[in-house]
C-alpha atoms as a PDB file:
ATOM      1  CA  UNK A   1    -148.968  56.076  11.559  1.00  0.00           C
ATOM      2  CA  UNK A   2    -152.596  55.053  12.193  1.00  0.00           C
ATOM      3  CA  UNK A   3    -155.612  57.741  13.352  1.00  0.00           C
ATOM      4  CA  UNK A   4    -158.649  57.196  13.984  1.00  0.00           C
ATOM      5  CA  UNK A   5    -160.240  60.327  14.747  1.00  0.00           C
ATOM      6  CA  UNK A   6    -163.653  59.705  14.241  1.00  0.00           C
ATOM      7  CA  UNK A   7    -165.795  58.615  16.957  1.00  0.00           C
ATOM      8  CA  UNK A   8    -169.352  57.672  15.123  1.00  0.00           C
ATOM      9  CA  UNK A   9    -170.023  54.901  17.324  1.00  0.00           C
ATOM     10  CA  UNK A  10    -169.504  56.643  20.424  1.00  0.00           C
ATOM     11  CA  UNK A  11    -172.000  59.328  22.001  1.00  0.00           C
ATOM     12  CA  UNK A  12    -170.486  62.941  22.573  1.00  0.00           C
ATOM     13  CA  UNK A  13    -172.730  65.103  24.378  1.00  0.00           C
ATOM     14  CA  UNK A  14    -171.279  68.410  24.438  1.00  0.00           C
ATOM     15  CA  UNK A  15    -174.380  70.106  24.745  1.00  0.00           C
ATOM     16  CA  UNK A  16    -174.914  69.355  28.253  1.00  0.00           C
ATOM     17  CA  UNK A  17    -171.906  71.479  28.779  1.00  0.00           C
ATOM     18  CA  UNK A  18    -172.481  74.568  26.713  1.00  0.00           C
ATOM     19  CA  UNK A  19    -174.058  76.450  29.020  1.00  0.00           C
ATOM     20  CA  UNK A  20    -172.059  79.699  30.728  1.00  0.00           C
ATOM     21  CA  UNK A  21    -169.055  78.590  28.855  1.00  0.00           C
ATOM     22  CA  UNK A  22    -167.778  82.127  29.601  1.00  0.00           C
ATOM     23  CA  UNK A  23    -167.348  81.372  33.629  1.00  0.00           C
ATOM     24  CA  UNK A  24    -165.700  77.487  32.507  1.00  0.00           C
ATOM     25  CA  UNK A  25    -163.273  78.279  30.011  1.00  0.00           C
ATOM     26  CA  UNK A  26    -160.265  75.808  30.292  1.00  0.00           C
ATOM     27  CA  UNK A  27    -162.404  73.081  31.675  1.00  0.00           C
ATOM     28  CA  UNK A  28    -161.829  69.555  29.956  1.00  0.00           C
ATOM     29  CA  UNK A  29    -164.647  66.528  30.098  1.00  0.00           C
ATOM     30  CA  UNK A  30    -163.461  63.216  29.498  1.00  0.00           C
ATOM     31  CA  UNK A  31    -166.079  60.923  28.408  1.00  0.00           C
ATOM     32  CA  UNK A  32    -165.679  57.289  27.958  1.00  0.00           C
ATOM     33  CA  UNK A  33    -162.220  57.463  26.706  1.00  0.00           C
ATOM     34  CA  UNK A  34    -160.235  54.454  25.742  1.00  0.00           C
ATOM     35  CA  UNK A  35    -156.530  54.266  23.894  1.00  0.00           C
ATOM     36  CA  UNK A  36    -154.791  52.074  21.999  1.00  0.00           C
ATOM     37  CA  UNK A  37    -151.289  51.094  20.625  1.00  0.00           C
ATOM     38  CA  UNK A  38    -152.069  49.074  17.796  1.00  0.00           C
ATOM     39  CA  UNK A  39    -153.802  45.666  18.769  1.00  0.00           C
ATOM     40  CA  UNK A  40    -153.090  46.725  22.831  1.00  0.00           C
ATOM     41  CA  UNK A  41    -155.228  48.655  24.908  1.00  0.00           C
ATOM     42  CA  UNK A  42    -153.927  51.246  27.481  1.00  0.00           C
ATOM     43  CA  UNK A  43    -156.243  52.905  28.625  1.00  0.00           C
ATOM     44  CA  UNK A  44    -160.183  52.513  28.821  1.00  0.00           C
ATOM     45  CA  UNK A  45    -163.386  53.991  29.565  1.00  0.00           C
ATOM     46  CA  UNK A  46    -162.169  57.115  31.794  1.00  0.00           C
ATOM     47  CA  UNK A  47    -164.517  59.669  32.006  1.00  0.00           C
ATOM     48  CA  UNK A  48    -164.106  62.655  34.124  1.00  0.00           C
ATOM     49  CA  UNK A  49    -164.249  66.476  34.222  1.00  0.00           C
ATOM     50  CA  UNK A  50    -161.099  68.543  34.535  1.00  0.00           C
ATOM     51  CA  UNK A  51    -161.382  71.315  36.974  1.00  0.00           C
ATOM     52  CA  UNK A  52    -160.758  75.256  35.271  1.00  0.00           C
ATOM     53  CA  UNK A  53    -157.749  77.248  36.801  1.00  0.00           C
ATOM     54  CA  UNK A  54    -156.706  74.072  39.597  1.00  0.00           C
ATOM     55  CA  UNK A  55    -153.603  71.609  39.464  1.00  0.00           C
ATOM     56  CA  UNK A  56    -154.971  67.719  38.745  1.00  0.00           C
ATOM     57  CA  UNK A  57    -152.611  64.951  39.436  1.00  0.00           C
ATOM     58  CA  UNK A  58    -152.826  61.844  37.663  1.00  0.00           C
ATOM     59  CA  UNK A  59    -151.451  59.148  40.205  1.00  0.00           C
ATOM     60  CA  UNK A  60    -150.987  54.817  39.783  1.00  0.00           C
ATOM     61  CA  UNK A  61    -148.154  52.791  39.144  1.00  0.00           C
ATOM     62  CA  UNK A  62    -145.910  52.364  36.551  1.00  0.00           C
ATOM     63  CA  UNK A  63    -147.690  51.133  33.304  1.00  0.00           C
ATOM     64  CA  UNK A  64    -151.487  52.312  34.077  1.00  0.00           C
ATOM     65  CA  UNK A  65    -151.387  54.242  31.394  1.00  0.00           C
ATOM     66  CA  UNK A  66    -151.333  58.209  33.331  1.00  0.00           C
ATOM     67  CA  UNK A  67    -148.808  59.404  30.621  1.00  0.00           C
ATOM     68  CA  UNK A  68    -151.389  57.916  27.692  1.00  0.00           C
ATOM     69  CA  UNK A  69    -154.165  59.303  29.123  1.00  0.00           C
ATOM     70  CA  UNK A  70    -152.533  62.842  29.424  1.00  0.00           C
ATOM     71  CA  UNK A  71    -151.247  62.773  25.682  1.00  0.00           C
ATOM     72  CA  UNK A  72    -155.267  62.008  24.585  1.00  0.00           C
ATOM     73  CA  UNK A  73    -156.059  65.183  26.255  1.00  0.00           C
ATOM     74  CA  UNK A  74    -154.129  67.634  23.128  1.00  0.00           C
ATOM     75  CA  UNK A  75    -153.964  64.328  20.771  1.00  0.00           C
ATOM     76  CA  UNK A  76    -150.589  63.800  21.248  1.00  0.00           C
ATOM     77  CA  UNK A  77    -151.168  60.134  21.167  1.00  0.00           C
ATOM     78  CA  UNK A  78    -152.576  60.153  17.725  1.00  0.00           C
ATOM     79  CA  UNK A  79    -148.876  61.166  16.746  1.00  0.00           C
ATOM     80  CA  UNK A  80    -147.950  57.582  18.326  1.00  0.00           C
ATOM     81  CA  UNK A  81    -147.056  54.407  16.085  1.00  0.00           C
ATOM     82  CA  UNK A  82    -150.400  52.866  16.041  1.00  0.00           C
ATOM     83  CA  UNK A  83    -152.328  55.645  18.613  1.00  0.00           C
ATOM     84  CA  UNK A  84    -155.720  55.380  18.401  1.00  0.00           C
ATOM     85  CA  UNK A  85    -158.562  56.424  20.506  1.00  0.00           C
ATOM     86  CA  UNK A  86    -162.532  56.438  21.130  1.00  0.00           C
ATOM     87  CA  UNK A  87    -164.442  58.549  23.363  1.00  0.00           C
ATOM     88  CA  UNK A  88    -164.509  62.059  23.466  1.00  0.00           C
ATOM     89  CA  UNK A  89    -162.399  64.988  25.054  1.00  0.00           C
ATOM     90  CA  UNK A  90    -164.340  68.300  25.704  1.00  0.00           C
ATOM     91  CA  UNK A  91    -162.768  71.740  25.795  1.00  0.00           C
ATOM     92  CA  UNK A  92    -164.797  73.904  26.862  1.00  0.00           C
ATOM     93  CA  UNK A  93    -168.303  71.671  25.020  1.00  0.00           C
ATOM     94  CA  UNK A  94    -165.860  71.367  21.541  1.00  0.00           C
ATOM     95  CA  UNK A  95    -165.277  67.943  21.100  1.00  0.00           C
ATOM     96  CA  UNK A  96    -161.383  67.949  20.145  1.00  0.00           C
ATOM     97  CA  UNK A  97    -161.239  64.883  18.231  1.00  0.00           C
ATOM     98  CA  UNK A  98    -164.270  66.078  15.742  1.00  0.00           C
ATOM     99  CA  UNK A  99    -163.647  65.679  12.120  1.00  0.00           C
ATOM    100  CA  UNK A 100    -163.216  69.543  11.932  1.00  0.00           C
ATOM    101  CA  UNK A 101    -161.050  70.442  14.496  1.00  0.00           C
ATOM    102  CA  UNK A 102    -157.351  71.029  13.688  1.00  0.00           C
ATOM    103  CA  UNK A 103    -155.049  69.416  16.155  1.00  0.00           C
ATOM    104  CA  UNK A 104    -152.442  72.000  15.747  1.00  0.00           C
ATOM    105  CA  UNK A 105    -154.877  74.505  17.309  1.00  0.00           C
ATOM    106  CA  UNK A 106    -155.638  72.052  19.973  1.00  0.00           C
ATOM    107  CA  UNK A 107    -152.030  71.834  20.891  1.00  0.00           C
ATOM    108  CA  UNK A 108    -151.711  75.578  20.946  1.00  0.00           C
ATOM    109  CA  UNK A 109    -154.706  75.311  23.426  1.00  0.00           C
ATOM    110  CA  UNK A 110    -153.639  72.582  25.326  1.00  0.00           C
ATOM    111  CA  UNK A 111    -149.573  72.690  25.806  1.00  0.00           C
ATOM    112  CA  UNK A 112    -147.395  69.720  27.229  1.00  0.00           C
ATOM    113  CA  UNK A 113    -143.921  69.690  28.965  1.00  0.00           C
ATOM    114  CA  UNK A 114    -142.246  66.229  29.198  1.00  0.00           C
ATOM    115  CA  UNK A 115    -140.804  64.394  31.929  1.00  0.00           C
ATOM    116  CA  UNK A 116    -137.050  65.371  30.182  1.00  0.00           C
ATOM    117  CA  UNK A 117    -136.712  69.173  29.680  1.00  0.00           C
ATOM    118  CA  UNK A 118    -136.340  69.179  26.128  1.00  0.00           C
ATOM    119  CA  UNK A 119    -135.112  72.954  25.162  1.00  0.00           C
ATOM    120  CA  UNK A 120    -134.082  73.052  21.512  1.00  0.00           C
ATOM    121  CA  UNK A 121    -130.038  72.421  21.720  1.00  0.00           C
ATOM    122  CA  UNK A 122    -129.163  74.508  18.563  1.00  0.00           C
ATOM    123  CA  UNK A 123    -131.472  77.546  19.564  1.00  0.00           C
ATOM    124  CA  UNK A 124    -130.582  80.453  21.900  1.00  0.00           C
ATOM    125  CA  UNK A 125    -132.856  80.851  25.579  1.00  0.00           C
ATOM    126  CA  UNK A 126    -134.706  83.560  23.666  1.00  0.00           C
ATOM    127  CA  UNK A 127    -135.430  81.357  20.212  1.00  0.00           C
ATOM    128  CA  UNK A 128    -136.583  78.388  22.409  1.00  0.00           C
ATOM    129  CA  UNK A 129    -139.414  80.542  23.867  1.00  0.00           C
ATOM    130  CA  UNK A 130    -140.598  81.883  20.889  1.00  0.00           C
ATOM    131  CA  UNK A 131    -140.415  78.724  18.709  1.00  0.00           C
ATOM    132  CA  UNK A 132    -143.400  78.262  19.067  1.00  0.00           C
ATOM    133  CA  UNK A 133    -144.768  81.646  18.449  1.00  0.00           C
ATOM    134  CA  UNK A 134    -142.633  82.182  15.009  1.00  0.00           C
ATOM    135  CA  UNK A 135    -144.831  79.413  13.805  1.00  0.00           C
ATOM    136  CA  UNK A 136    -148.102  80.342  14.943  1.00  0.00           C
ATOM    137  CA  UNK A 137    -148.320  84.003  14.623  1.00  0.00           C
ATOM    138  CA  UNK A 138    -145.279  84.308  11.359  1.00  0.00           C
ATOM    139  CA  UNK A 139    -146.103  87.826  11.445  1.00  0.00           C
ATOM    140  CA  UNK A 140    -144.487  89.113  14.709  1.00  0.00           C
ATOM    141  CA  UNK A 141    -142.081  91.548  14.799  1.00  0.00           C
ATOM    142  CA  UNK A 142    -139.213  91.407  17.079  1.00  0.00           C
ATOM    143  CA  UNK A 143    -140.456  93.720  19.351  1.00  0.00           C
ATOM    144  CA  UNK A 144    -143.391  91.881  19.865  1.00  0.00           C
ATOM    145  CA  UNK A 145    -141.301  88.567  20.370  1.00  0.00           C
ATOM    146  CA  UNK A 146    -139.381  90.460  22.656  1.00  0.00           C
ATOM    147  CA  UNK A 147    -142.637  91.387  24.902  1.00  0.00           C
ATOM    148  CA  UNK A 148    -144.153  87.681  24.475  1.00  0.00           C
ATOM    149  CA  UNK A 149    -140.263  86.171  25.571  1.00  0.00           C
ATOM    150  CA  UNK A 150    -140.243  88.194  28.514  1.00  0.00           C
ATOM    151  CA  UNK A 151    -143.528  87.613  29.652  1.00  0.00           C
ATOM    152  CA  UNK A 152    -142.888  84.160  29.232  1.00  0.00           C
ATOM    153  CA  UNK A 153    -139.670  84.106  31.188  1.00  0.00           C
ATOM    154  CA  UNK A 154    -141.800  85.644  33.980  1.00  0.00           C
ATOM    155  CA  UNK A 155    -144.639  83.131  34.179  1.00  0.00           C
ATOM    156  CA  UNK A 156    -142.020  80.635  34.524  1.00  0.00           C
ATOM    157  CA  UNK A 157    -140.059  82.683  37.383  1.00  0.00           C
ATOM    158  CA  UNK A 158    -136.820  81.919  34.716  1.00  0.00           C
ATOM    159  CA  UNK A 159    -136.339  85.550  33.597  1.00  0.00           C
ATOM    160  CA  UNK A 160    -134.234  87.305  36.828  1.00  0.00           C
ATOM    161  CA  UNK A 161    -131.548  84.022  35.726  1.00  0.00           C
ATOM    162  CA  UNK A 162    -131.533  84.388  32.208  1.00  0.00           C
ATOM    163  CA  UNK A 163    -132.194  87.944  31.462  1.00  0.00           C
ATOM    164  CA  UNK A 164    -128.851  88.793  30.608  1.00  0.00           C
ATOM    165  CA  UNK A 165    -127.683  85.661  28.479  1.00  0.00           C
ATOM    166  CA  UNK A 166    -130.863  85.047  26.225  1.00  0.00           C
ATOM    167  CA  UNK A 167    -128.519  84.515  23.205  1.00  0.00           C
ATOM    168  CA  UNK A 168    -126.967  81.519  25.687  1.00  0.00           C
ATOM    169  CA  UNK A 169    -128.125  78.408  23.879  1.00  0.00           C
ATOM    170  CA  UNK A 170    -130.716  76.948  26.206  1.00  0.00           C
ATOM    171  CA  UNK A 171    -129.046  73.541  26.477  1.00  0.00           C
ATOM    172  CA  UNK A 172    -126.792  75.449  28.491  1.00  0.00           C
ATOM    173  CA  UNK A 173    -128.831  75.866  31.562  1.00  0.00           C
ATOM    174  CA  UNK A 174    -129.224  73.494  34.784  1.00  0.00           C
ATOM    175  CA  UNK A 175    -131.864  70.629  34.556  1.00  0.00           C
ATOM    176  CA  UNK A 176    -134.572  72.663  36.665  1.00  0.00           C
ATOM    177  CA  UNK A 177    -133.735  75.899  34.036  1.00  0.00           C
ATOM    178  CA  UNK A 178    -134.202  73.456  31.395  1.00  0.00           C
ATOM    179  CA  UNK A 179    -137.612  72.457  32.620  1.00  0.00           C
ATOM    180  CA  UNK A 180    -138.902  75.744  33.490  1.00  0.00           C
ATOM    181  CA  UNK A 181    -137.526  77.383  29.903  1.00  0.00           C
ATOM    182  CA  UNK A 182    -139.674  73.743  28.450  1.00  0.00           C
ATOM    183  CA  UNK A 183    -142.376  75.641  30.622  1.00  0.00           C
ATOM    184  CA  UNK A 184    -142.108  79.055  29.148  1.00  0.00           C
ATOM    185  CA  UNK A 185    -142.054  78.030  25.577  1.00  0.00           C
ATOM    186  CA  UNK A 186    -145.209  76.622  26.254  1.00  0.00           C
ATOM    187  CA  UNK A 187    -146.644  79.623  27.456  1.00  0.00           C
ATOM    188  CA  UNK A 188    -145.482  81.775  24.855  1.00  0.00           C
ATOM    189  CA  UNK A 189    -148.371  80.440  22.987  1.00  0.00           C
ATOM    190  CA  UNK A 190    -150.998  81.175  25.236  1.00  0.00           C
ATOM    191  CA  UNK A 191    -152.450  77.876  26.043  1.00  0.00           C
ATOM    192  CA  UNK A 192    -155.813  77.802  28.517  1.00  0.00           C
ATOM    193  CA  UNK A 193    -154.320  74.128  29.576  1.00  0.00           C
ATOM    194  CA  UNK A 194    -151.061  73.078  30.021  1.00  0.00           C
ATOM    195  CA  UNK A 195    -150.265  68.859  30.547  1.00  0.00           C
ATOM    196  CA  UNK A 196    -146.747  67.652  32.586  1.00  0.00           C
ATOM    197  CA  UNK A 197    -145.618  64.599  32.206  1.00  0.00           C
ATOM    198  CA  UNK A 198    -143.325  64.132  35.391  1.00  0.00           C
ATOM    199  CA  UNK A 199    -141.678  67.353  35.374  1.00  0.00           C
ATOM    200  CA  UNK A 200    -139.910  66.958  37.979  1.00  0.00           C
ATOM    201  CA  UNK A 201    -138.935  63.420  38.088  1.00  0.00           C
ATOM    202  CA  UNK A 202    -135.062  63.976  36.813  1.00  0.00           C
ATOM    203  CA  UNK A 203    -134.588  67.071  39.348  1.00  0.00           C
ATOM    204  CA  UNK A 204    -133.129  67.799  42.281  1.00  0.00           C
ATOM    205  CA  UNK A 205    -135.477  68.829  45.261  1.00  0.00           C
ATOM    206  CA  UNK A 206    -134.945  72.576  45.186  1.00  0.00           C
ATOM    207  CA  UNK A 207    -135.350  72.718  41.642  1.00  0.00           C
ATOM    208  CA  UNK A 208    -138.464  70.325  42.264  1.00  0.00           C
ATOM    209  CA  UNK A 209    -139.801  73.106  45.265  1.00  0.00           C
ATOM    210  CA  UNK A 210    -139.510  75.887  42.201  1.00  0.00           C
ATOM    211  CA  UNK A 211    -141.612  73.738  39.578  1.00  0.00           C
ATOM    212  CA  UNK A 212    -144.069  72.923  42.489  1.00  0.00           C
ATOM    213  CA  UNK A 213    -144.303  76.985  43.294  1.00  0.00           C
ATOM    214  CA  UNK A 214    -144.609  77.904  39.561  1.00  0.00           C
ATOM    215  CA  UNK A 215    -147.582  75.364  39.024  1.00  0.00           C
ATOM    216  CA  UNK A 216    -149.385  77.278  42.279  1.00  0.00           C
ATOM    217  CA  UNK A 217    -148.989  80.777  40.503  1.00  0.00           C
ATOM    218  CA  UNK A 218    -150.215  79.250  37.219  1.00  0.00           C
ATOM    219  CA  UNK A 219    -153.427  78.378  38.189  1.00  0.00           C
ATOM    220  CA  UNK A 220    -153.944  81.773  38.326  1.00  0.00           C
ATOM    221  CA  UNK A 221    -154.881  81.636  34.701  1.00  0.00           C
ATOM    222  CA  UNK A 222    -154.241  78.305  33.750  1.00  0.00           C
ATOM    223  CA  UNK A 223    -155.451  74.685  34.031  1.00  0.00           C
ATOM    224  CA  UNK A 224    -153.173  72.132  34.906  1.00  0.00           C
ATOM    225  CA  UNK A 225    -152.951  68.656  34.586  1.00  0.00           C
ATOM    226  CA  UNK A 226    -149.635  67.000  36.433  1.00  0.00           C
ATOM    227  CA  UNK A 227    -148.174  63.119  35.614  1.00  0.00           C
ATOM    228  CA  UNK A 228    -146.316  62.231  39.089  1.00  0.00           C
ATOM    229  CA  UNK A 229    -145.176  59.454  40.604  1.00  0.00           C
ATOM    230  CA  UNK A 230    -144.531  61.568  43.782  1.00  0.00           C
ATOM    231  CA  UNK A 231    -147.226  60.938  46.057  1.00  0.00           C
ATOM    232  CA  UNK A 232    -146.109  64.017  48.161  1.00  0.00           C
ATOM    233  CA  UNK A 233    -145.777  66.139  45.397  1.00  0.00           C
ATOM    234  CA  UNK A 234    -149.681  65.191  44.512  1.00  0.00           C
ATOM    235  CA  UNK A 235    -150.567  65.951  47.676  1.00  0.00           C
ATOM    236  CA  UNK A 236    -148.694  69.363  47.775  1.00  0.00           C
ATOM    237  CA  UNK A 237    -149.735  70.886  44.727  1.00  0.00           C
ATOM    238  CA  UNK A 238    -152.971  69.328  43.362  1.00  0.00           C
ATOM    239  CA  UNK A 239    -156.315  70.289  43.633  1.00  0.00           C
ATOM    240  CA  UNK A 240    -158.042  66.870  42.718  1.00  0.00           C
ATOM    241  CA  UNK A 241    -156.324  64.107  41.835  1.00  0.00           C
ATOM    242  CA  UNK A 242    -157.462  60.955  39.890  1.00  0.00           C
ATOM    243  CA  UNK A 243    -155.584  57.077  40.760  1.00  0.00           C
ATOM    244  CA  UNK A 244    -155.364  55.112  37.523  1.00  0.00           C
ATOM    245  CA  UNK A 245    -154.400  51.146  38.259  1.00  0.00           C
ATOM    246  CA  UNK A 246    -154.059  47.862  35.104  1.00  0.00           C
ATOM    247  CA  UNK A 247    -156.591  45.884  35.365  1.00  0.00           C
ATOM    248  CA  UNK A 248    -156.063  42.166  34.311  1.00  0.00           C
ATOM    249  CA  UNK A 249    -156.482  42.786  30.874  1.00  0.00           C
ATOM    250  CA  UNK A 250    -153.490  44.852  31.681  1.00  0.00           C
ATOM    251  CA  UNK A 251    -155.763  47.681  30.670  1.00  0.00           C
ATOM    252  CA  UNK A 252    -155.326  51.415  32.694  1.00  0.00           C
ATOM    253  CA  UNK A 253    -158.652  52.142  34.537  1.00  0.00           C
ATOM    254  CA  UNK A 254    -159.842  55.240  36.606  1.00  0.00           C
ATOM    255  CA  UNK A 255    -160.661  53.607  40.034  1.00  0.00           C
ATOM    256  CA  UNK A 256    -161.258  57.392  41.922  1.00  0.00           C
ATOM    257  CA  UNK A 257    -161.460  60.855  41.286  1.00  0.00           C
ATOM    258  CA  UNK A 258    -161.855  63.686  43.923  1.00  0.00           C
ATOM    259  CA  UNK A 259    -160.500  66.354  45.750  1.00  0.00           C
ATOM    260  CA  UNK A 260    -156.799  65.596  46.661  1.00  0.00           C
ATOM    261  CA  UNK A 261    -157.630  66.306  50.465  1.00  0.00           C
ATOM    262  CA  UNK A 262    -160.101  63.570  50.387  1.00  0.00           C
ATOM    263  CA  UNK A 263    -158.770  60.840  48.389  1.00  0.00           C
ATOM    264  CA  UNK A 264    -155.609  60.858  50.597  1.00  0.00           C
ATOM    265  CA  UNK A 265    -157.212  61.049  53.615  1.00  0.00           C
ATOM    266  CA  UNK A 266    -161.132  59.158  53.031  1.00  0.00           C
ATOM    267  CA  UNK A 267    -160.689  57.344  49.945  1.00  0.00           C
ATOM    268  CA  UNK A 268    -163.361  55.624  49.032  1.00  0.00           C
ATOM    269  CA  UNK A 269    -161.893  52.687  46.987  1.00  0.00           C
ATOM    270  CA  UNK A 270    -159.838  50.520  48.996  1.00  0.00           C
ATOM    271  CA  UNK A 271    -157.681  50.046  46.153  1.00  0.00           C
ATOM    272  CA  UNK A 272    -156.858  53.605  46.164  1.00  0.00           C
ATOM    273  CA  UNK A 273    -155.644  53.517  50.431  1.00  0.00           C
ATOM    274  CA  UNK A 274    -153.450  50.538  49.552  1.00  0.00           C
ATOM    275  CA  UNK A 275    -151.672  52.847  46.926  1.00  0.00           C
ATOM    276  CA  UNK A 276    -151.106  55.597  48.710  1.00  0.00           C
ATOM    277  CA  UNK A 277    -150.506  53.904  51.893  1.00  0.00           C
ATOM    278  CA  UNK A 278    -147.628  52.168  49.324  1.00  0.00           C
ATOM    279  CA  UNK A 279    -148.967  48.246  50.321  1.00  0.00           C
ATOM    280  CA  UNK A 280    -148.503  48.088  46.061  1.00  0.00           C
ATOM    281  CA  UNK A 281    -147.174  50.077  43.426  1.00  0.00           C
END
């Protein structure tokens, strides 16, 4: 495994984004960020500023690097054979790749659901949720896991279908279950940010219409970032939305960033209207 965590030659300025941190908590700022595998480049120079408590989609074709990019934003990709990165990624004016940040806490902070649900096969509906909380907090009693599991199940609108078979192994559930339990073991950690990678990509369209309603009541009192491939699903559910494309280098590149209302209908890059209007891609 290679990391390079240390960004010496690049210039972080979180300062300029201290300021009433208290009214932008769960607001990333990307700044100058590029990616590697190995010798190859996959992403480079994005820079942009994650809205708090709103759904962004990260649109482009296949191969622009939108699944890289997300897994900079809770170093993820450092975790990749060869991952590397430069730049900086802000939470909240705390530069997460710093020398003295722990990633573990930034992945508590920052949770990510792949594009397959991924519930723990061996583990029960009610273990799967609180994975994640047996080995962050080791001290819980049940009770308490009880509370946190049921809470979960909630915020992921799973808990009416699984409330009476939590000792079910979760492997056991439909597809869109699957995802949504993926969705509530995240939560049961508390995260200000949560990243998805194509949730929805494997499911069927009413279990795609109850992701796309759960991400709506999450931004209640979360910040989320969304992978899709779906331009109707961006336009649905997201906020802003950003349109990554390979330049010849074969490089990902942020060509526009905006609110989703606008970029679909007054982009200003005429690269980005010949992608959504599906000339390429």
């Amino acid at each position: 495994m290679v990391y390079n965590l240390v960004n010496d030659n690049i210039q972080c300025k979180p300062e300029e984004y201290m300021a009433n941190l208290e009214d932008r908590k769960g607001i990333l700022e990307v700044q100058n960020l590029s990616a590697w595998y190995g010798k190859t480049l996959a992403i480079k120079h994005i820079s942009m500023t994650i809205k708090s408590q709103a759904i962004t989609a990260i649109i482009g074709p296949s191969g622009c690097g939108k699944s890289t990019f997300i897994r900079c934003l809770n170093r993820m990709h450092e975790v990749s054979h060869g991952g590397r990165v430069e730049g900086c990624v802000l939470l909240d004016g705390q530069d997460i790749y710093a020398r003295d940040v722990d990633s573990v806490v930034i992945r508590r902070r920052i949770g990510m659901v792949f594009q397959k649900p991924t519930p723990f096969p061996t583990m029960s509906i009610f273990d799967n949720v609180s994975a994640g909380l047996r080995l962050t907090r080791l001290w819980s009693q049940r009770r308490e896991l009880e509370e946190v599991v049921e809470r979960s199940l909630h915020q992921a609108a799973l808990w009416d279908e699984v409330k009476d078979k939590l000792g079910q192994s979760g492997a056991s559930l439909s597809g869109g279950q699957q995802q949504r339990l993926c969705i509530a073991r995240a939560l049961a950690v508390e995260p200000e940010i949560i990243l998805l990678d194509e949730p929805c990509s494997s499911l069927d369209p009413m279990a795609t219409l109850k992701i796309e309603d759960l991400m709506r009541s999450l931004t209640e009192n979360y910040t989320i970032v969304i992978v899709t491939h779906n331009m109707q699903q961006a336009a649905r559910v997201s906020d802003m939305a950003a349109f990554l494309m390979i330049e010849e280098d074969r490089a990902g590149v942020l060509v526009e960033y905006g609110p989703t209302s606008e970029l679909f209908t007054n982009p200003k890059d005429k690269r980005t209207e010949d992608y959504i209007t599906g000339r390429f891609g």
